[in-house]
C-alpha atoms as a PDB file:
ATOM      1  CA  UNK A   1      98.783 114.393 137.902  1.00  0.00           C
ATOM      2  CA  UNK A   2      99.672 114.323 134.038  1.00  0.00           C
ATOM      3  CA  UNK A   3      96.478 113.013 132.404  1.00  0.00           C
ATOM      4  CA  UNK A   4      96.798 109.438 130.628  1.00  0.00           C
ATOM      5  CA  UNK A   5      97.120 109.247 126.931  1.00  0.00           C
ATOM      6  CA  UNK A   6      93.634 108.286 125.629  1.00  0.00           C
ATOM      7  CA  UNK A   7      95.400 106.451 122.664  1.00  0.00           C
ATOM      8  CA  UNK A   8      96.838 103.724 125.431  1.00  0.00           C
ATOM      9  CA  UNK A   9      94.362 103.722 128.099  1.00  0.00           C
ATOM     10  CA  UNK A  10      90.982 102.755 128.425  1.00  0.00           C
ATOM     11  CA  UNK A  11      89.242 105.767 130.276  1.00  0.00           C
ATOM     12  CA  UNK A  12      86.404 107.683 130.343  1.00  0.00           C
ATOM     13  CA  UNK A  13      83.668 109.248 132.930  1.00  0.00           C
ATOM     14  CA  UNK A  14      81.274 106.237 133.021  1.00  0.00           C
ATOM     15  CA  UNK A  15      83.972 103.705 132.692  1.00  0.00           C
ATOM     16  CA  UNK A  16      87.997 102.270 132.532  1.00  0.00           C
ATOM     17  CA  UNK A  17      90.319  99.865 132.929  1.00  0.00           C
ATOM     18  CA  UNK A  18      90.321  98.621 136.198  1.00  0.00           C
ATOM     19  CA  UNK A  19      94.022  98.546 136.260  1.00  0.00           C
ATOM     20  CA  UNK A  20      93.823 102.665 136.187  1.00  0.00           C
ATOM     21  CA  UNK A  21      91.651 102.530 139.506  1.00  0.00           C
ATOM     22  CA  UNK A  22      93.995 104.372 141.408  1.00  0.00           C
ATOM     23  CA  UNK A  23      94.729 106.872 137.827  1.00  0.00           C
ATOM     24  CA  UNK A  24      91.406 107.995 136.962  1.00  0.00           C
ATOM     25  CA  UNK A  25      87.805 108.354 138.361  1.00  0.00           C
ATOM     26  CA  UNK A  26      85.135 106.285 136.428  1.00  0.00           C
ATOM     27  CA  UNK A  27      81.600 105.543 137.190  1.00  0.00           C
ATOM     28  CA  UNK A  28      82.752 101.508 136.566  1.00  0.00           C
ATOM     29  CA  UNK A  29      86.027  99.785 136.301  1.00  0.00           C
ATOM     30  CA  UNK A  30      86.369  96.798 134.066  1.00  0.00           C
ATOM     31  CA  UNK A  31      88.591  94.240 133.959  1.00  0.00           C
ATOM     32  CA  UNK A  32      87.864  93.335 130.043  1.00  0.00           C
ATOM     33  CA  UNK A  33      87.799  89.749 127.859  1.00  0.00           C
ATOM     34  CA  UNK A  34      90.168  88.481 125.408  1.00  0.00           C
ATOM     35  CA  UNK A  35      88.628  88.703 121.701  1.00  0.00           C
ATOM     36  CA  UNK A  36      91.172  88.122 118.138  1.00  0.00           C
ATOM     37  CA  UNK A  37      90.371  90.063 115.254  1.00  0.00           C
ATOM     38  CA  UNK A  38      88.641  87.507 112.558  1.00  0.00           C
ATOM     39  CA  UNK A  39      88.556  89.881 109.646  1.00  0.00           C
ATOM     40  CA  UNK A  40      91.354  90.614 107.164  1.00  0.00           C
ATOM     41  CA  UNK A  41      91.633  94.064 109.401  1.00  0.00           C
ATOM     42  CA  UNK A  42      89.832  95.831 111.780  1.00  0.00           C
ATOM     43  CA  UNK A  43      89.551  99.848 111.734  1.00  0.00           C
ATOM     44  CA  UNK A  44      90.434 101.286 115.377  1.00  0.00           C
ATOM     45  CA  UNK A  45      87.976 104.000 115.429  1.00  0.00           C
ATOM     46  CA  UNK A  46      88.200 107.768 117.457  1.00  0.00           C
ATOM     47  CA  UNK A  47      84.412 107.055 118.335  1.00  0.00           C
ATOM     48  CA  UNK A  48      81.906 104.074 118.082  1.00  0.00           C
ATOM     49  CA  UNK A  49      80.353 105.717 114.465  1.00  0.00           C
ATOM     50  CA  UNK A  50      81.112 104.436 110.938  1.00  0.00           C
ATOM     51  CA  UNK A  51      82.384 107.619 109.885  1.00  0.00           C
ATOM     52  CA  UNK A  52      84.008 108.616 112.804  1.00  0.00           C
ATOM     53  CA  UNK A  53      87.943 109.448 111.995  1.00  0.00           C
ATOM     54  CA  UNK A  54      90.684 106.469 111.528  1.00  0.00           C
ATOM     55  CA  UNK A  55      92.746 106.078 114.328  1.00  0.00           C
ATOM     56  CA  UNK A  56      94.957 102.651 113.402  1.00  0.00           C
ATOM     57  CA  UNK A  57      94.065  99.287 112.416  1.00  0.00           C
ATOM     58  CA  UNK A  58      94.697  95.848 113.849  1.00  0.00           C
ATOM     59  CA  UNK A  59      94.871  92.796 111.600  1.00  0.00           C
ATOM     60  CA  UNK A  60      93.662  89.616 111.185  1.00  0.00           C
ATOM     61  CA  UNK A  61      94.707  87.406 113.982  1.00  0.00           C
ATOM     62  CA  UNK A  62      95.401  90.207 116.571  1.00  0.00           C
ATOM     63  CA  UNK A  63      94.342  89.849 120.429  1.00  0.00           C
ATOM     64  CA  UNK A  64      92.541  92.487 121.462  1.00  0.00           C
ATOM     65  CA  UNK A  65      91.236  93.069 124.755  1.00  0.00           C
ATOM     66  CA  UNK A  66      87.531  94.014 124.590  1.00  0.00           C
ATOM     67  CA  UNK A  67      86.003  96.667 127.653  1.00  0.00           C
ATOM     68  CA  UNK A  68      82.480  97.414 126.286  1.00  0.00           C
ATOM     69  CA  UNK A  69      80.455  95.968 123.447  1.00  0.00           C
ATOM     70  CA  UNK A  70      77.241  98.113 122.430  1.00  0.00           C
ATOM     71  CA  UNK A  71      75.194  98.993 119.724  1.00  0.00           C
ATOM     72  CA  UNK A  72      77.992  97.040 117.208  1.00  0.00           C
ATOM     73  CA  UNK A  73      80.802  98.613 118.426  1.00  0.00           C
ATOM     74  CA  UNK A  74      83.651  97.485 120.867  1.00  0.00           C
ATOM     75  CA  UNK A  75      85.947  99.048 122.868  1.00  0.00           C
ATOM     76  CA  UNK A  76      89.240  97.736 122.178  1.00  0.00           C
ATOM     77  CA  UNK A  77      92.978  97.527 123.053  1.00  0.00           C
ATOM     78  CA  UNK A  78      95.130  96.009 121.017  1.00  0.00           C
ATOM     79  CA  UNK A  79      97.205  93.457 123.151  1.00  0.00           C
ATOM     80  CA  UNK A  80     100.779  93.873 121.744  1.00  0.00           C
ATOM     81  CA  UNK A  81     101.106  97.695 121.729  1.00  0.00           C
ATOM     82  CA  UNK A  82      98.661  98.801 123.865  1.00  0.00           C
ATOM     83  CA  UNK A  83      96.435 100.843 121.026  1.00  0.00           C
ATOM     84  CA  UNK A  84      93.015 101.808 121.706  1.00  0.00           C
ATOM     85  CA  UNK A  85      89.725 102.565 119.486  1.00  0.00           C
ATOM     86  CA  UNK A  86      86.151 101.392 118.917  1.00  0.00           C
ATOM     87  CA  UNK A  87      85.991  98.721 116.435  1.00  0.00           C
ATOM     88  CA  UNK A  88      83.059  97.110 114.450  1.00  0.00           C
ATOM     89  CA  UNK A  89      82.178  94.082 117.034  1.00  0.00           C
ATOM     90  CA  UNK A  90      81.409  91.915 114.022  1.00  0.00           C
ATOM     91  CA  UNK A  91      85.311  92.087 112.998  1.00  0.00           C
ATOM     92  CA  UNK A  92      86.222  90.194 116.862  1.00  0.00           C
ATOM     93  CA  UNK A  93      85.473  86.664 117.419  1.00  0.00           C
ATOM     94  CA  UNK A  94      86.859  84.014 119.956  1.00  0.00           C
ATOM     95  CA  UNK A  95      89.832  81.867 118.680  1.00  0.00           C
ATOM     96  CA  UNK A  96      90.455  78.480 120.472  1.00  0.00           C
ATOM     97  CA  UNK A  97      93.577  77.519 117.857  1.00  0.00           C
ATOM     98  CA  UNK A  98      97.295  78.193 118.158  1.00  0.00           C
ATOM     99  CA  UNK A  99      98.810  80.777 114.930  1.00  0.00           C
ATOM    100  CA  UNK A 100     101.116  78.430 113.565  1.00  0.00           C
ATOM    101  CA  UNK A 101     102.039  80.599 110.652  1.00  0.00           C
ATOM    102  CA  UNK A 102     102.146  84.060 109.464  1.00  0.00           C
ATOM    103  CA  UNK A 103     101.658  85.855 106.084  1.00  0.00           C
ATOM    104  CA  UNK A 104     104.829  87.766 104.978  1.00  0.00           C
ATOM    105  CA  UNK A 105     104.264  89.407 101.434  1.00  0.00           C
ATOM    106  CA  UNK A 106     102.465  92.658 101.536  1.00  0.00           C
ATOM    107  CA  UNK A 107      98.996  90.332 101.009  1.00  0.00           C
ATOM    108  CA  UNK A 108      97.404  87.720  99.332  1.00  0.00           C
ATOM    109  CA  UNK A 109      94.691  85.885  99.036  1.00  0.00           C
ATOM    110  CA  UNK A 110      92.488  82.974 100.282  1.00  0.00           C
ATOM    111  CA  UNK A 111      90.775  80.092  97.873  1.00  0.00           C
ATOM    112  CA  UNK A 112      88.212  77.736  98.672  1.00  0.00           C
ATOM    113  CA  UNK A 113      89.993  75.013  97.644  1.00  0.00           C
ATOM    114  CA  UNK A 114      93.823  74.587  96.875  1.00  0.00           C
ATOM    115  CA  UNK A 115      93.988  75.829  93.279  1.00  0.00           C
ATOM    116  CA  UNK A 116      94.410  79.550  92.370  1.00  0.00           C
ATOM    117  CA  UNK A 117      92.182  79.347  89.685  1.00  0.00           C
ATOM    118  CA  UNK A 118      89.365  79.236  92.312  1.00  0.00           C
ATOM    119  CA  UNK A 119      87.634  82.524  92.592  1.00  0.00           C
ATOM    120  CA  UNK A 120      89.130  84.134  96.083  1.00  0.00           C
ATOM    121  CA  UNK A 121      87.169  83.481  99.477  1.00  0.00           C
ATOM    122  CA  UNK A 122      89.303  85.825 101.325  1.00  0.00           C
ATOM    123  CA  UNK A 123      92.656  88.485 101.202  1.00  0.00           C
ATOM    124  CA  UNK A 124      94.820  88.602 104.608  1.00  0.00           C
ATOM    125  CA  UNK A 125      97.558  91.409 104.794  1.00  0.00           C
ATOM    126  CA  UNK A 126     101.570  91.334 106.094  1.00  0.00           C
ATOM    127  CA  UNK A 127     101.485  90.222 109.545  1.00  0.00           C
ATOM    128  CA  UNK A 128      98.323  87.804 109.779  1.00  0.00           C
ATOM    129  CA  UNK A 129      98.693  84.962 111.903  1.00  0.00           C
ATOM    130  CA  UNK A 130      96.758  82.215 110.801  1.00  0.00           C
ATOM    131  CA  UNK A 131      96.894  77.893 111.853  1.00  0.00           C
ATOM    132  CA  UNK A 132      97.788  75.802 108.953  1.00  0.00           C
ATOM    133  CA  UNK A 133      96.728  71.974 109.199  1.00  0.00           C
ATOM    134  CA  UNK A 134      96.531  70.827 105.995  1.00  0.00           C
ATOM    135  CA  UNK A 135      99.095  70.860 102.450  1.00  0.00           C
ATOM    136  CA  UNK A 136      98.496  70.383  99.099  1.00  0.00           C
ATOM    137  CA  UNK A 137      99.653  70.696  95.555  1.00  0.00           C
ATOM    138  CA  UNK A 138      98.321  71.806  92.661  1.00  0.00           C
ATOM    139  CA  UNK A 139     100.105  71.902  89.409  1.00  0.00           C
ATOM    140  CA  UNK A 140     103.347  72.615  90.964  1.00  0.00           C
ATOM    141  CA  UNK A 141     101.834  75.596  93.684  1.00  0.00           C
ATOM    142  CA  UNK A 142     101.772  74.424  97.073  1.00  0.00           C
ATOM    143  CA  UNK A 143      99.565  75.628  99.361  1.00  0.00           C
ATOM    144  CA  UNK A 144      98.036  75.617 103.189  1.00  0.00           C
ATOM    145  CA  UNK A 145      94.703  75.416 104.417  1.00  0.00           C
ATOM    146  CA  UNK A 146      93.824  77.481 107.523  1.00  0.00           C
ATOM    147  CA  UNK A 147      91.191  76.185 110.168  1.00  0.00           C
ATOM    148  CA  UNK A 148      87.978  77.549 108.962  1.00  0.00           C
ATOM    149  CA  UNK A 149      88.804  75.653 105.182  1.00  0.00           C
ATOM    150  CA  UNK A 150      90.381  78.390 103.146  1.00  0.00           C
ATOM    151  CA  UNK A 151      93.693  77.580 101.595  1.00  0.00           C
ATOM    152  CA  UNK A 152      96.645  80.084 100.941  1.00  0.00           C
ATOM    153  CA  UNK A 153      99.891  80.228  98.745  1.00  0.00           C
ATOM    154  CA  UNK A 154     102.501  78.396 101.112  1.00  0.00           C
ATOM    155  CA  UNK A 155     105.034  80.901  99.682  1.00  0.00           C
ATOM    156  CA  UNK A 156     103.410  83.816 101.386  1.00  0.00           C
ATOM    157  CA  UNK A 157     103.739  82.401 104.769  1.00  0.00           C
ATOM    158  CA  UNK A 158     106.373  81.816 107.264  1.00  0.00           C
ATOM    159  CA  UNK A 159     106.184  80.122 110.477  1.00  0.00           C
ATOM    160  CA  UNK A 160     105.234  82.445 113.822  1.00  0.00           C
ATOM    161  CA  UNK A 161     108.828  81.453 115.046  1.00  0.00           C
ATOM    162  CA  UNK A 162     110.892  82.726 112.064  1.00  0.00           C
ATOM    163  CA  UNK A 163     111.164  86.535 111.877  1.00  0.00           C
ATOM    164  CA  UNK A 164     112.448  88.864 109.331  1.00  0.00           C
ATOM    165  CA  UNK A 165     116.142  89.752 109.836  1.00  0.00           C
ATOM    166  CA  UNK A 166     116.277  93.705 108.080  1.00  0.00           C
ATOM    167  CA  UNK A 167     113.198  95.688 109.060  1.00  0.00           C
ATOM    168  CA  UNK A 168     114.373  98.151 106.208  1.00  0.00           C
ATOM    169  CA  UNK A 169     114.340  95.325 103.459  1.00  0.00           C
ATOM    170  CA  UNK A 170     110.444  94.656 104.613  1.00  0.00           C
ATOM    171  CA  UNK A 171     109.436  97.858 104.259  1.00  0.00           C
ATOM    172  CA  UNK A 172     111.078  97.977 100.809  1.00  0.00           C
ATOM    173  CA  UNK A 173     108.387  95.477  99.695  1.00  0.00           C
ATOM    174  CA  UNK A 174     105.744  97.290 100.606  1.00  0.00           C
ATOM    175  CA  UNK A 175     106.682  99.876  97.839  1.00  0.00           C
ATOM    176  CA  UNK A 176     103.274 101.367  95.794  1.00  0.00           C
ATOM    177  CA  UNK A 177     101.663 100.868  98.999  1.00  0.00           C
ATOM    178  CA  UNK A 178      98.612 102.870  98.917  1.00  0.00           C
ATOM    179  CA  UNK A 179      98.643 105.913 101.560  1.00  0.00           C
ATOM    180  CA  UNK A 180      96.259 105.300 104.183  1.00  0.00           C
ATOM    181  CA  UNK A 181      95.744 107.621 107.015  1.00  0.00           C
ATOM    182  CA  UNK A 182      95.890 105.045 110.322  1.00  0.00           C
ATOM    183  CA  UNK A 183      96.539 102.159 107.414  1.00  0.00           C
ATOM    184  CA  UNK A 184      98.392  99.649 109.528  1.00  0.00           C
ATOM    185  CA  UNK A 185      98.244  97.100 107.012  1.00  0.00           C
ATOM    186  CA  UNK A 186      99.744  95.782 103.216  1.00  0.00           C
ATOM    187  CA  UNK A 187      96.411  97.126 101.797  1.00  0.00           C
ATOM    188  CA  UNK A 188      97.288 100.869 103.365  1.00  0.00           C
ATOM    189  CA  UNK A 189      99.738 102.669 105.375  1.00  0.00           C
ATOM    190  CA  UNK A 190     100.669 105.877 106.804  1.00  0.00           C
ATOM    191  CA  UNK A 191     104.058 106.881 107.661  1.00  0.00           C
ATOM    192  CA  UNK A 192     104.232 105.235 111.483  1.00  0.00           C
ATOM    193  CA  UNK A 193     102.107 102.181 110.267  1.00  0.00           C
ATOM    194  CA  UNK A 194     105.068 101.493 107.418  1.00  0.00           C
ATOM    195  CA  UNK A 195     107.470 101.984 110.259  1.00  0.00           C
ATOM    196  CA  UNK A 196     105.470  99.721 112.990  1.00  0.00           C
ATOM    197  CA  UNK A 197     104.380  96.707 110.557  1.00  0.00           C
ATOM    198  CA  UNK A 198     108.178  96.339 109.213  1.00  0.00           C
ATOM    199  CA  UNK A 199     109.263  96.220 112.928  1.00  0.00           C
ATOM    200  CA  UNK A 200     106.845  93.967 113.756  1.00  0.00           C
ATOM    201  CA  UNK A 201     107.875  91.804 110.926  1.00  0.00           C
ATOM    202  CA  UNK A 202     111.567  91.366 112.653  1.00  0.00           C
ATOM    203  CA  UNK A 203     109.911  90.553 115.970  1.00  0.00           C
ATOM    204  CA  UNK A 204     110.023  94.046 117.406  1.00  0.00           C
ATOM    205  CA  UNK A 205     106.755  96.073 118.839  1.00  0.00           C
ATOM    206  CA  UNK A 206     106.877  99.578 118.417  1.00  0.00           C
ATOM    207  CA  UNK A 207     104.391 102.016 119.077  1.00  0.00           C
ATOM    208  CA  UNK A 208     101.840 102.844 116.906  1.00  0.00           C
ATOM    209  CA  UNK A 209     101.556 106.866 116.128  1.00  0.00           C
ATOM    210  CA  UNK A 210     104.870 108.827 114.836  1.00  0.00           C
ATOM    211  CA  UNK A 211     105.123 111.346 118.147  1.00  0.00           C
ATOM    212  CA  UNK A 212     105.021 107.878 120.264  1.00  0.00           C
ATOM    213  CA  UNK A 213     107.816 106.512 118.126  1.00  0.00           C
ATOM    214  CA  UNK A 214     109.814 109.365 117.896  1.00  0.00           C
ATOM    215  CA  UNK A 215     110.036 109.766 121.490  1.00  0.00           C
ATOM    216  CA  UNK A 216     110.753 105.781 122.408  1.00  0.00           C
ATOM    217  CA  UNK A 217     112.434 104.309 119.296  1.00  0.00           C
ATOM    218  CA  UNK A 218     116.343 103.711 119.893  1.00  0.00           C
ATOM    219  CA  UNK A 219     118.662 106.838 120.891  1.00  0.00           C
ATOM    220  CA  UNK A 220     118.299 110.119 119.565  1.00  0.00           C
ATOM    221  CA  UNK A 221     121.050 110.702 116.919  1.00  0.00           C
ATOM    222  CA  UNK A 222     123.086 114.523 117.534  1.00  0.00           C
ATOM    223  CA  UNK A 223     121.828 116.320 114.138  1.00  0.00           C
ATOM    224  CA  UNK A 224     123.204 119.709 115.292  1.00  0.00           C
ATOM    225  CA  UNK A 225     125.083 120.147 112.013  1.00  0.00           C
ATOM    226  CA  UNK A 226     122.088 118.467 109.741  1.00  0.00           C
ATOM    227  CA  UNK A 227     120.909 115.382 108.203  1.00  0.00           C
ATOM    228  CA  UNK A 228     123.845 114.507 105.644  1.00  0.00           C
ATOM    229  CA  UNK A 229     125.395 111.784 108.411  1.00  0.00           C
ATOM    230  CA  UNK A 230     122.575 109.302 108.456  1.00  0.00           C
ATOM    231  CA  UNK A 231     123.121 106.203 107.779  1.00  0.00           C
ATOM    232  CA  UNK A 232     120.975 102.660 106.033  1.00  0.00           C
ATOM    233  CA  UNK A 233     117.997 102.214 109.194  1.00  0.00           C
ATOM    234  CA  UNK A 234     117.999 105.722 111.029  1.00  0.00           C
ATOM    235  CA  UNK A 235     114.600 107.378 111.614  1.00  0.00           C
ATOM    236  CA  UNK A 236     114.091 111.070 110.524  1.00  0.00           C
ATOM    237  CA  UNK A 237     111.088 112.631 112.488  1.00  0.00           C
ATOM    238  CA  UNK A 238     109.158 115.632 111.554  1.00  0.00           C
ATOM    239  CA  UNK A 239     106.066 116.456 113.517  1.00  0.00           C
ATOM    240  CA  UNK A 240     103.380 114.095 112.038  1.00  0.00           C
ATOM    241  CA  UNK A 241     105.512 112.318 109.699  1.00  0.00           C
ATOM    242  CA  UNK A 242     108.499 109.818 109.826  1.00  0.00           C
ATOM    243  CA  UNK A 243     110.884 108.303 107.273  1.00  0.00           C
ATOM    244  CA  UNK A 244     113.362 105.473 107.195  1.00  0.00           C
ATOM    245  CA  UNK A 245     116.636 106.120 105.776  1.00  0.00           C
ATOM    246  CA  UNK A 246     116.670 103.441 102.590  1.00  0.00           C
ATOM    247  CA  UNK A 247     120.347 104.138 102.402  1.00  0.00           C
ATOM    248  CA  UNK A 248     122.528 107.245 103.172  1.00  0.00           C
ATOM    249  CA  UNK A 249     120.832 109.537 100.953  1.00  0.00           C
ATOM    250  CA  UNK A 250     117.215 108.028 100.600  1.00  0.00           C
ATOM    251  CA  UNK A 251     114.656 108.103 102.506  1.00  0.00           C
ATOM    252  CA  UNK A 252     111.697 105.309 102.340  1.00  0.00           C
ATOM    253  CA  UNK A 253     108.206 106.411 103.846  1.00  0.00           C
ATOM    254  CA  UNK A 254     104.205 106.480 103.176  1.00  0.00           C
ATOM    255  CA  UNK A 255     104.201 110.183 101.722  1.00  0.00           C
ATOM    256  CA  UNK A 256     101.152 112.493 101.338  1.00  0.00           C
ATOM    257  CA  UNK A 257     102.707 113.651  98.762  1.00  0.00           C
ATOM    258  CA  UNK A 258     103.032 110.490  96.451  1.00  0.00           C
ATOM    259  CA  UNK A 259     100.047 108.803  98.541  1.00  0.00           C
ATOM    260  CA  UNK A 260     101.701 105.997  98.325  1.00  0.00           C
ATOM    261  CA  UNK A 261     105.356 104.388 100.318  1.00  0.00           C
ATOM    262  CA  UNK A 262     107.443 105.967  97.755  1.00  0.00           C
ATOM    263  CA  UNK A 263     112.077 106.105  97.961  1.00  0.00           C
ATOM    264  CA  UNK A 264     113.215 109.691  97.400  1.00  0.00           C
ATOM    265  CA  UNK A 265     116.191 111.513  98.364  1.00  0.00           C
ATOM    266  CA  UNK A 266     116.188 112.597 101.828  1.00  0.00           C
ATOM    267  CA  UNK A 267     117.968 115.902 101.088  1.00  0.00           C
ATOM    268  CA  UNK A 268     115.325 116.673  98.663  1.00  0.00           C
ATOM    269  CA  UNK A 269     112.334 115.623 101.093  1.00  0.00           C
ATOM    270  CA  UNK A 270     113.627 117.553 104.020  1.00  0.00           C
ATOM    271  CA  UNK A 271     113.238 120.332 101.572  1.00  0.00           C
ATOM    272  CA  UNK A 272     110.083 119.620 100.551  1.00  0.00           C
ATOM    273  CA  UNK A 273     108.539 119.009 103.664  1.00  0.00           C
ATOM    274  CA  UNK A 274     109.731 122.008 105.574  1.00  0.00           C
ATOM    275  CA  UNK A 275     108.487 124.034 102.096  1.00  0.00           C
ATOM    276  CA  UNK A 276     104.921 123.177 103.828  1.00  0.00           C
ATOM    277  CA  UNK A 277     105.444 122.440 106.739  1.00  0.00           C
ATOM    278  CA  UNK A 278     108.463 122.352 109.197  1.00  0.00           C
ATOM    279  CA  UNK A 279     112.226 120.893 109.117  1.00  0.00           C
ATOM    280  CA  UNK A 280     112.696 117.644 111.257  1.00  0.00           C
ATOM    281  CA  UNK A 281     112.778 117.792 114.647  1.00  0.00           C
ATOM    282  CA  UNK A 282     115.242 115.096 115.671  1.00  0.00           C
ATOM    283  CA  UNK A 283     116.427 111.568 114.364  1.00  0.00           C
ATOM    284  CA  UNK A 284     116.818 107.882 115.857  1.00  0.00           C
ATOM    285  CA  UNK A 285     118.611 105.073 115.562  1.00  0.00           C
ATOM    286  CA  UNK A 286     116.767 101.758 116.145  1.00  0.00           C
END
C-alpha cells in the first residue's frame, strides 16, 4: 500500500482521520469539528512550533476542519483543498454568519468607522469572505461594515456569487507581490500560491503545492520540440517552481529571483532557471 500524502491527510501514530480507518493504523481516530479562520491569515505549519517551517496559509474566512487542539496549536485541514498543518488555535474561531461578500484587490484594510481617515482596525487579503450588513458614505467613498463592526472600501469587494472571469488577469494584479515561501495570500506568495489564489478567484480549487498542480491541472501540453508554442494561460512546470504564461512569450510567476510576482520573458527564464537548477519538466493547459 502506497503511503498517504501527509500534506492531505490527517495521520499519524497516536491519531487520524477517522475516514482513513481502513488506510492507516492510529492509536485514535477522529472524526474532527468545523472551525473558520478569524484572522487576516493563518500560517499552516510543518509542526505545532512557532518557528517550525511554512507549509501554506489559509485566509480569513476559510473552513477548516480542526482534529486536535493542544498547547495553542491545532491540527487543521483546510476544507476546500484538502491542505493540512498545525495552526496557531487563537487564529480559528466559530462563525454562525453567512459570507455574503468577498475581497478582490490584492488587500485592504478595515476602519472602525466608515471614513478612511480612521486609523485601520484591521487588513484582509484577496479571497476573504466576509458578511456585509450595513452601507455608508463618506465624502463620496462608500463603504461596508462586516459583522463584528469594522467597515471596508465597498470597491474592494464583490459578492461570494460573482467570480472573476480570466484567472491570468488576477494574477496580473498581484504584481510586486512580495515572495513568500507557502504565502497563499495578497500580503505574500510563492509560485503555486500565485497560481492557486488566482484560480480560486474564478471559482476554481486547485491544489495547493506546485508537484500537486503539475500533476492534476488541465492536460499535459506535447513540448517535445520546446516551449516557443505556448500560448496566453498555459502552465510551465519545473520541479519546485511554476509559471503562468502572461502572453506567448512572458511568463508571470512569484520568482526567487526577483522575490517578488515579477513578468519576464519565458525564453529568458527557462534559461535562467535551468542555469541553477533544471529545464521544465512538462507544461499544462488549464
Amino acid at each position: 500500500m502506497n503511503e498517504l500524502d501527509h500534506r492531505l491527510n490527517i495521520y499519524r501514530d497516536d491519531l487520524a482521520d477517522e475516514r482513513l480507518k481502513d488506510q492507516v493504523k492510529a492509536d485514535k481516530y477522529v472524526a474532527g469539528w468545523p472551525a473558520v479562520i478569524t484572522s487576516h491569515f493563518a500560517d499552516l505549519l510543518e509542526s505545532p512550533i512557532l518557528d517550525a517551517p511554512l507549509l501554506r496559509q489559509a485566509i480569513y474566512g476559510e473552513r477548516v476542519t480542526v482534529f486536535e487542539e493542544k498547547d495553542g496549536f491545532s491540527w487543521a485541514q483546510r476544507d476546500w483543498d484538502g491542505y493540512v498543518g498545525y495552526v496557531q488555535s487563537r487564529t480559528l474561531g466559530k462563525r454562525n454568519d453567512i459570507p455574503t461578500h468577498r475581497v478582490i484587490v490584492p488587500r485592504t484594510f478595515l476602519y472602525p468607522g466608515a471614513d478612511l481617515r480612521f486609523p485601520r482596525c484591521g487588513y484582509l487579503s484577496m479571497g476573504s469572505e466576509i458578511c456585509i450588513t450595513d452601507v455608508a458614505e463618506t465624502r463620496g467613498t462608500q463603504y461596508s461594515q462586516l459583522v463584528d463592526g469594522s467597515w471596508i472600501i465597498t470597491k474592494h469587494i464583490n459578492s461570494v456569487e460573482e467570480y472573476a472571469d480570466d484567472f491570468i488577469e488576477v494574477a496580473k494584479t498581484l504584481m510586486y507581490t512580495p515572495y513568500l515561501w507557502g504565502g497563499n495570500s495578497g500580503f505574500g506568495l510563492d509560485c503555486a500560491g500565485l497560481l492557486q489564489l488566482s484560480m480560486m478567484m474564478t471559482g476554481r480549487a486547485v491544489a495547493a503545492d506546485s508537484d500537486l498542480q503539475a500533476a492534476s491541472i488541465g492536460e499535459i501540453i506535447d513540448t517535445s520540440n520546446g516551449f516557443d508554442d505556448l500560448q496566453r494561460g498555459d502552465l510551465i512546470f519545473w520541479p519546485g517552481h511554476v509559471g503562468i504564461m502572461e502572453n506567448a512569450t512572458t511568463l508571470l510567476h512569484s520568482s526567487g529571483h526577483t522575490m517578488n510576482v515579477a513578468s519576464e520573458p519565458h525564453k529568458q527564464a527557462i534559461e535562467r532557471i535551468a542555469y541553477l537548477y533544471k529545464m521544465p519538466s512538462l507544461a499544462r493547459r488549464p
